[in-house]
Protein backbone atom coordinates (compact mmCIF):
# COMPACT_ATOMS: atom_id res chain seq x y z
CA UNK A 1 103.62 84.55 76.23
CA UNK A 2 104.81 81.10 75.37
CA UNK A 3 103.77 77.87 77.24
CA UNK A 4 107.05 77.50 78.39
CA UNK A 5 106.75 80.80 80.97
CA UNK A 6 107.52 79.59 84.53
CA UNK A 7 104.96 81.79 85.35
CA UNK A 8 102.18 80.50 83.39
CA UNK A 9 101.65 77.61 86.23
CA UNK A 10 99.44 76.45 88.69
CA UNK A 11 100.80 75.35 92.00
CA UNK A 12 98.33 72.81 93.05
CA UNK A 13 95.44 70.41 91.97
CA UNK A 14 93.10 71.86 93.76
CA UNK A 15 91.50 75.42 94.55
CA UNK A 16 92.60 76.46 97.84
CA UNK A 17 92.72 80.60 98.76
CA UNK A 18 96.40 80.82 100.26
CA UNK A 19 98.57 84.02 100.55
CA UNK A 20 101.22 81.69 99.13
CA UNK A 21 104.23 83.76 99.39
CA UNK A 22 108.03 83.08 98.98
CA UNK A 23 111.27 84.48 99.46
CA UNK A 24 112.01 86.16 96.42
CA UNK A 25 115.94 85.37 96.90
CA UNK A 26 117.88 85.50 94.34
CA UNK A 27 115.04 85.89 92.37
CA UNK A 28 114.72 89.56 90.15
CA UNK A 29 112.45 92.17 91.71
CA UNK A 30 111.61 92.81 87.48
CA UNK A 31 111.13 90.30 84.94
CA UNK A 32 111.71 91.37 81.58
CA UNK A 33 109.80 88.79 79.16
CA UNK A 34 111.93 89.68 76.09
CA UNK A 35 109.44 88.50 73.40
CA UNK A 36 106.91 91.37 74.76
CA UNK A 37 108.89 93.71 76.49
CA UNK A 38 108.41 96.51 73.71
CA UNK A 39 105.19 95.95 72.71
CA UNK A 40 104.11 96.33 76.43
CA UNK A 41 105.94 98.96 77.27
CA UNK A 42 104.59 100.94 74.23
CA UNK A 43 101.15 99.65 75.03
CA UNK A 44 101.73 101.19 78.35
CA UNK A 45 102.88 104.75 76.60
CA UNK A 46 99.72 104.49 74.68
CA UNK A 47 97.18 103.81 77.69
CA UNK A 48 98.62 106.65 80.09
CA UNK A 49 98.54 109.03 77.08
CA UNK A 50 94.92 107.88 76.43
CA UNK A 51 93.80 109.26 80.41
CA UNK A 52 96.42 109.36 82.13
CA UNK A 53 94.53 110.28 85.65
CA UNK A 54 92.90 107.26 85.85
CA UNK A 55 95.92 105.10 85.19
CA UNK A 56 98.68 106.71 87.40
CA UNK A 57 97.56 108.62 90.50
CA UNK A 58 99.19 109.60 93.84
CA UNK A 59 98.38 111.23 97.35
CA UNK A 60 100.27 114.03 98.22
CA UNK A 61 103.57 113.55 100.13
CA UNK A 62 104.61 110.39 98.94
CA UNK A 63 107.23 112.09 96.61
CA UNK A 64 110.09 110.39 98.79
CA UNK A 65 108.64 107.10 98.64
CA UNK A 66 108.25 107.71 94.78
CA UNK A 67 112.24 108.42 94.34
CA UNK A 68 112.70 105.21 96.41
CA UNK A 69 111.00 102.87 93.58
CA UNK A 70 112.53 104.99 90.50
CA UNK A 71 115.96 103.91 92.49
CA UNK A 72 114.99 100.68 92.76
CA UNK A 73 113.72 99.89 89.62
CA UNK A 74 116.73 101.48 87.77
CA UNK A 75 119.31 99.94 89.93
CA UNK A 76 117.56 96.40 89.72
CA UNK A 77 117.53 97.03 85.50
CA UNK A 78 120.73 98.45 85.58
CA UNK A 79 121.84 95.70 87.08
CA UNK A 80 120.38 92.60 86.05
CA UNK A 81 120.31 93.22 83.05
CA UNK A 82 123.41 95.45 81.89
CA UNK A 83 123.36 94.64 78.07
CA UNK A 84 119.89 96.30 77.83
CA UNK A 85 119.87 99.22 80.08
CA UNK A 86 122.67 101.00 82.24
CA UNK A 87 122.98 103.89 85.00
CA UNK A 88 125.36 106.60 86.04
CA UNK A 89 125.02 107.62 89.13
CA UNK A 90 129.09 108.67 89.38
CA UNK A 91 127.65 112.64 89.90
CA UNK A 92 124.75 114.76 91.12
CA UNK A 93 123.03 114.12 87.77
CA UNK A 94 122.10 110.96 87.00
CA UNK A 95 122.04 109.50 83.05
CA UNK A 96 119.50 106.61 82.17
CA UNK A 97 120.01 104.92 79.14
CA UNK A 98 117.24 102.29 77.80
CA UNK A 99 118.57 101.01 75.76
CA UNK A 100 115.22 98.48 74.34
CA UNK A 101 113.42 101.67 73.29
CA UNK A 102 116.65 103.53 72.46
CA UNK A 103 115.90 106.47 75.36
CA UNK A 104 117.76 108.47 77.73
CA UNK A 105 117.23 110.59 80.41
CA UNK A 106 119.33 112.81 83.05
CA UNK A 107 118.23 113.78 85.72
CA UNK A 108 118.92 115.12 89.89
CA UNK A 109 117.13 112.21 92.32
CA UNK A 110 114.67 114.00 94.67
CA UNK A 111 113.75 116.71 91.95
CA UNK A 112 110.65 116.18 90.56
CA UNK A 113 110.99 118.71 87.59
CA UNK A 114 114.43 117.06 86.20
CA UNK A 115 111.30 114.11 84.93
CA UNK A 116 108.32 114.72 82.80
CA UNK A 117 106.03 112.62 85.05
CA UNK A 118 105.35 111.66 88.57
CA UNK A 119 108.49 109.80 89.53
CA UNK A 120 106.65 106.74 89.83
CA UNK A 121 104.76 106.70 87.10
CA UNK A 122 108.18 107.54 85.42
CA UNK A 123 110.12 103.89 87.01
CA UNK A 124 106.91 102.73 85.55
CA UNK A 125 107.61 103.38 82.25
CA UNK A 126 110.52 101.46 81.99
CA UNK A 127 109.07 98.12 82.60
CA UNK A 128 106.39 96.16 82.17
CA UNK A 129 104.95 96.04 85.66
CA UNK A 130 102.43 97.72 87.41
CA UNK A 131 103.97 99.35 90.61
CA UNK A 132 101.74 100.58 93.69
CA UNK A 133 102.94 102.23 96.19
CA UNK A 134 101.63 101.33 100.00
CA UNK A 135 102.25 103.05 102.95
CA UNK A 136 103.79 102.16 105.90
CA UNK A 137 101.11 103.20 108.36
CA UNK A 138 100.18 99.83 109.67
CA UNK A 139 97.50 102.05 112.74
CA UNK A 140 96.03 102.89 109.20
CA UNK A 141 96.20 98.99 107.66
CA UNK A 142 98.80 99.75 105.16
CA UNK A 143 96.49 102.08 102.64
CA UNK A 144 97.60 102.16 98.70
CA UNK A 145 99.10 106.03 98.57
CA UNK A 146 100.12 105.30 94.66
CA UNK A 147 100.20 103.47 91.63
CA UNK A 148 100.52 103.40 87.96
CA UNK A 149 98.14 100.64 86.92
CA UNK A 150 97.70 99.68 82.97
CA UNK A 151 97.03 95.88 83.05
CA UNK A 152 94.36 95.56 85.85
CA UNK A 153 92.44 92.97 85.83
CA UNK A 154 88.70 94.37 86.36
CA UNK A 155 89.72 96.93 89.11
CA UNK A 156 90.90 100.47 88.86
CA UNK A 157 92.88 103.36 90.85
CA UNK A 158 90.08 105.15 90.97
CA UNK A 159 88.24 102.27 92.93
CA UNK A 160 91.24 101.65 95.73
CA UNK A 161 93.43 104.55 95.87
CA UNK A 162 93.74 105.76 99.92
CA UNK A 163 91.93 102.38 101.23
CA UNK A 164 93.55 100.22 103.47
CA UNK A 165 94.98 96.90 102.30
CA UNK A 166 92.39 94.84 103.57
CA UNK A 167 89.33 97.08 102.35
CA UNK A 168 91.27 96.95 99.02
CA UNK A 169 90.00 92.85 98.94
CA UNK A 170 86.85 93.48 100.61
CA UNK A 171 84.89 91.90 96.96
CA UNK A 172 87.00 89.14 97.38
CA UNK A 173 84.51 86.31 98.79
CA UNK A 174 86.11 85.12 101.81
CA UNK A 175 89.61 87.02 101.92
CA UNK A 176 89.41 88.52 105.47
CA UNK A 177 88.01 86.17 107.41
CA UNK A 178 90.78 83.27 105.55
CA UNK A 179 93.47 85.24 105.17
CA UNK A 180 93.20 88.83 106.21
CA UNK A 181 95.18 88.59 109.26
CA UNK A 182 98.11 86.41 107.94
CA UNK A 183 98.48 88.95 104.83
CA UNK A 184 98.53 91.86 107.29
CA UNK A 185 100.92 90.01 108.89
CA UNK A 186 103.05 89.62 106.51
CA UNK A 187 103.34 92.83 105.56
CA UNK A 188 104.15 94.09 109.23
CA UNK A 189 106.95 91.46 109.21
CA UNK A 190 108.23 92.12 105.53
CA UNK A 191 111.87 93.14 105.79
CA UNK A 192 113.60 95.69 103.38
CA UNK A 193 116.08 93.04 102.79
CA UNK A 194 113.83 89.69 102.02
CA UNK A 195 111.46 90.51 99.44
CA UNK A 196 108.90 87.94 98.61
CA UNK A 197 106.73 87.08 95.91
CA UNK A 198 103.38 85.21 94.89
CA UNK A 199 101.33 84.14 91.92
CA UNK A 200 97.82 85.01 91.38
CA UNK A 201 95.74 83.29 88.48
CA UNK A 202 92.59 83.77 86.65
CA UNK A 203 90.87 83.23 83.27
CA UNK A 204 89.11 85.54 81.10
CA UNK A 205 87.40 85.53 77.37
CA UNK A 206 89.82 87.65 75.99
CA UNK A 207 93.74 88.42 75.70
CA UNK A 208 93.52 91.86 76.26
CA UNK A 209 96.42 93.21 79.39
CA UNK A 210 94.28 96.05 80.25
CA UNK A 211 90.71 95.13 81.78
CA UNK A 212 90.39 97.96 84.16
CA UNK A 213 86.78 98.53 86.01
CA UNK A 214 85.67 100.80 82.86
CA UNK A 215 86.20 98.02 80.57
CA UNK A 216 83.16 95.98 82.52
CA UNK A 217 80.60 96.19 79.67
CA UNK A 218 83.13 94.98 77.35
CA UNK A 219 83.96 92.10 79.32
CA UNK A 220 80.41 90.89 79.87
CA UNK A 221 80.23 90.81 75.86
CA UNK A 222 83.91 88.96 75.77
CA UNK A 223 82.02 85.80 77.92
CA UNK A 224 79.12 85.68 75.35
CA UNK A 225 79.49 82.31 72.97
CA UNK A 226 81.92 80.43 74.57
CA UNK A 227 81.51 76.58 73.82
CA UNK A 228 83.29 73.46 74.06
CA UNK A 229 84.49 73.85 70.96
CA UNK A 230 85.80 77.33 71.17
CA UNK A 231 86.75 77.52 74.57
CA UNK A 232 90.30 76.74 73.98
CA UNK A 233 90.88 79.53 71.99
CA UNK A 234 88.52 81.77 73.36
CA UNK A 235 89.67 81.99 77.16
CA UNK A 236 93.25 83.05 78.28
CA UNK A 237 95.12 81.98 81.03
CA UNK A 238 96.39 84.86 83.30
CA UNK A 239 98.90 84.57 85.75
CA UNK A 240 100.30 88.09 87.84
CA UNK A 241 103.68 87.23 89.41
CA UNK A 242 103.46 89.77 92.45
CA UNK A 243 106.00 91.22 94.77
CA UNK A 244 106.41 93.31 97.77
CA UNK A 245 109.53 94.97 98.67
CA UNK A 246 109.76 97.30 102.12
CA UNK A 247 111.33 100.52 101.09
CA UNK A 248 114.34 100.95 103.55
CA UNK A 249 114.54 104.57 103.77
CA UNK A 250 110.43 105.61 103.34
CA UNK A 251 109.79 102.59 104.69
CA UNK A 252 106.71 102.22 102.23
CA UNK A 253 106.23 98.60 100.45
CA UNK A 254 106.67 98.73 96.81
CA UNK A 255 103.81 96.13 95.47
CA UNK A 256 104.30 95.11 91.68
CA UNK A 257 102.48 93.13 89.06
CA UNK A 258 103.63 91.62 86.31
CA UNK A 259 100.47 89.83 83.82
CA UNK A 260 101.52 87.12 81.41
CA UNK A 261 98.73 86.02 79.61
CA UNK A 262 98.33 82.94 76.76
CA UNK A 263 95.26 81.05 75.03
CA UNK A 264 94.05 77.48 77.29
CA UNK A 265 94.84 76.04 73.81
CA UNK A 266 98.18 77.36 74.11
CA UNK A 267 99.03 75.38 77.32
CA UNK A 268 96.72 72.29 77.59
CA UNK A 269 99.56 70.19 75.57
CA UNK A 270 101.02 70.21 78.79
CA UNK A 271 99.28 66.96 80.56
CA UNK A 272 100.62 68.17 84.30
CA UNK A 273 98.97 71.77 83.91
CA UNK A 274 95.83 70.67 81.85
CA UNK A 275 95.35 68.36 85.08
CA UNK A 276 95.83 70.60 87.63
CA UNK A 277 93.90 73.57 85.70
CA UNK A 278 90.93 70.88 85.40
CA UNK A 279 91.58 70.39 89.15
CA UNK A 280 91.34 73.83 90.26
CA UNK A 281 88.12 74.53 87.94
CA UNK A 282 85.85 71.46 89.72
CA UNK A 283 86.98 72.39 93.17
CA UNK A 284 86.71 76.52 93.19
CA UNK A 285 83.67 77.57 95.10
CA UNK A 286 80.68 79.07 93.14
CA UNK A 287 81.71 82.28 94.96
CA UNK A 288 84.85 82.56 93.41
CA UNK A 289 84.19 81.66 90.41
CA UNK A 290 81.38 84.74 90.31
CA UNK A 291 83.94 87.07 91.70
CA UNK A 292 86.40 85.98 89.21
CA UNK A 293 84.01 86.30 86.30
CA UNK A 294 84.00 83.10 85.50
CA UNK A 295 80.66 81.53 85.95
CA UNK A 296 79.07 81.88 82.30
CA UNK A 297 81.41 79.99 80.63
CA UNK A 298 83.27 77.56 83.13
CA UNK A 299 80.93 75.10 82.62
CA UNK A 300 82.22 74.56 78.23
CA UNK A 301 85.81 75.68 79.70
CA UNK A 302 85.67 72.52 82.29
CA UNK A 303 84.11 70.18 78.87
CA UNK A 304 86.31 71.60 76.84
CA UNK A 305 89.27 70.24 79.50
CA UNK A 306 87.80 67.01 79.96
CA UNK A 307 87.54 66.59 76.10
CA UNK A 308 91.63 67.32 75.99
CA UNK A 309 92.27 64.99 78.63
């Protein structure tokens, strides 16, 4: 991702845990980043063919809530972006045409076995977002019902699937007791017409997308040898531009996650950012920084900022 991505940003100076959401407005529900679109897409193919259980699952009777994001999603793309993909829905079978990766499909909504996947894992597919699926049960605090997940970032399916929203961040130091109740909140009050959206950062010694919770030995070995010297190159700024949409008919929310990623090095000619990542990094609280697998190499990251500045 270039350093020019909007969504390669920090909002502040200063670490502060915030829900920070916005009106998505006239904003897209689905970024397309046209410089990696195919490549992630096909990286996507590659890691559901490679297990595909642990990377899309689903609890049974959420089919309906499934068709509502393949809808979505198509209708967005179709959409916003008419050049690159289109949609006929003029009769009782539908025709998809992606035109990026030169693929079609037809298809009846509501019938499963018109699609050669799990109709969410399907809509998934198509972009480069993660999409999870959470239910509307709010006497059961909102539990994730399903997901197709290829670019987590050291969490899995297999680790949150059926848990309610708030047990979902229990390893995050400090979540409920700061902001548990306001992001509850907000998703009792999220209506199917205002979407909203957030950013969520971190940093990690590697570029890799997909860090899922069975990558963990490999990402204790990515820390090892970061410097001063090296730490420009060595750890990647990653940014997840997240949204949640209510689903008016299911009335499930539709959570997705898009990961752009770049090298420090990459973005530190920027004075404005290098000062407010520099910010951030001297003010997060030891906490954090351990949950966000940080701690072995902030210390050259922060020298290696300083030195820039």
């Amino acid at each position: 991702m270039s350093k020019e991505s909007p969504f390669l940003t920090l909002a502040e100076d200063a670490y502060r845990m915030a829900i920070g959401a916005r009106p998505l407005g006239n904003e897209c529900l689905i970024e397309i980043d046209p410089d990696h679109y195919l490549p992630e897409v096909a990286l996507k193919q590659h890691i559901l063919s490679s297990d595909l259980r642990y990377y899309a699952q689903a609890l049974p009777g959420c089919e309906p809530a499934q068709w509502d994001v393949l809808e979505l999603v198509l209708t967005t793309l179709a959409s916003i972006y008419p050049q690159q993909f289109t949609l006929d829905r003029s009769g009782p079978i539908w025709h998809w045409h992606n035109h990026q990766t030169n693929t079609q499909a037809l298809f009846r909504p509501g019938v499963n076995a018109d699609l050669p996947c799990a109709p969410l894992d399907w809509a998934g597919r198509q972009v480069q977002e993660d999409l999870l699926l959470l239910s509307a049960d709010t006497t059961a605090g909102f539990p994730l019902i399903a997901g197709q997940l290829c670019y987590a970032n050291r969490w899995c399916l297999d680790d949150k699937i059926g848990q309610p929203f708030i047990a979902i961040h229990d390893s995050v130091p400090g979540f409920a007791e700061q902001i548990g109740r306001s992001s509850s909140l907000l998703l009792e009050r999220l209506k199917a017409e205002r979407p909203v959206w957030r950013l969520n950062w971190s940093i990690l010694a590697t570029g890799e997308l997909n860090r899922a919770t069975r990558f963990g030995h490999e990402l204790d070995g990515e820390r090892e040898g970061v410097n001063a010297d090296n730490a420009g190159q060595r750890c990647c700024f990653r940014t997840e531009r997240q949204t949640l949409t209510r689903l008016p008919r299911t009335n499930t929310i539709l959570f997705t996650v898009h990961t752009y990623i770049a090298p420090i090095a990459q973005l530190v000619a920027n004075a404005t950012f290098r000062s407010k990542l520099l910010g951030v990094l001297r003010t997060t609280p030891p906490e954090i920084i351990a949950y966000k697998g940080m701690a072995i190499f902030i210390a050259p990251l922060r020298e290696y900022l300083e030195r820039a500045a």
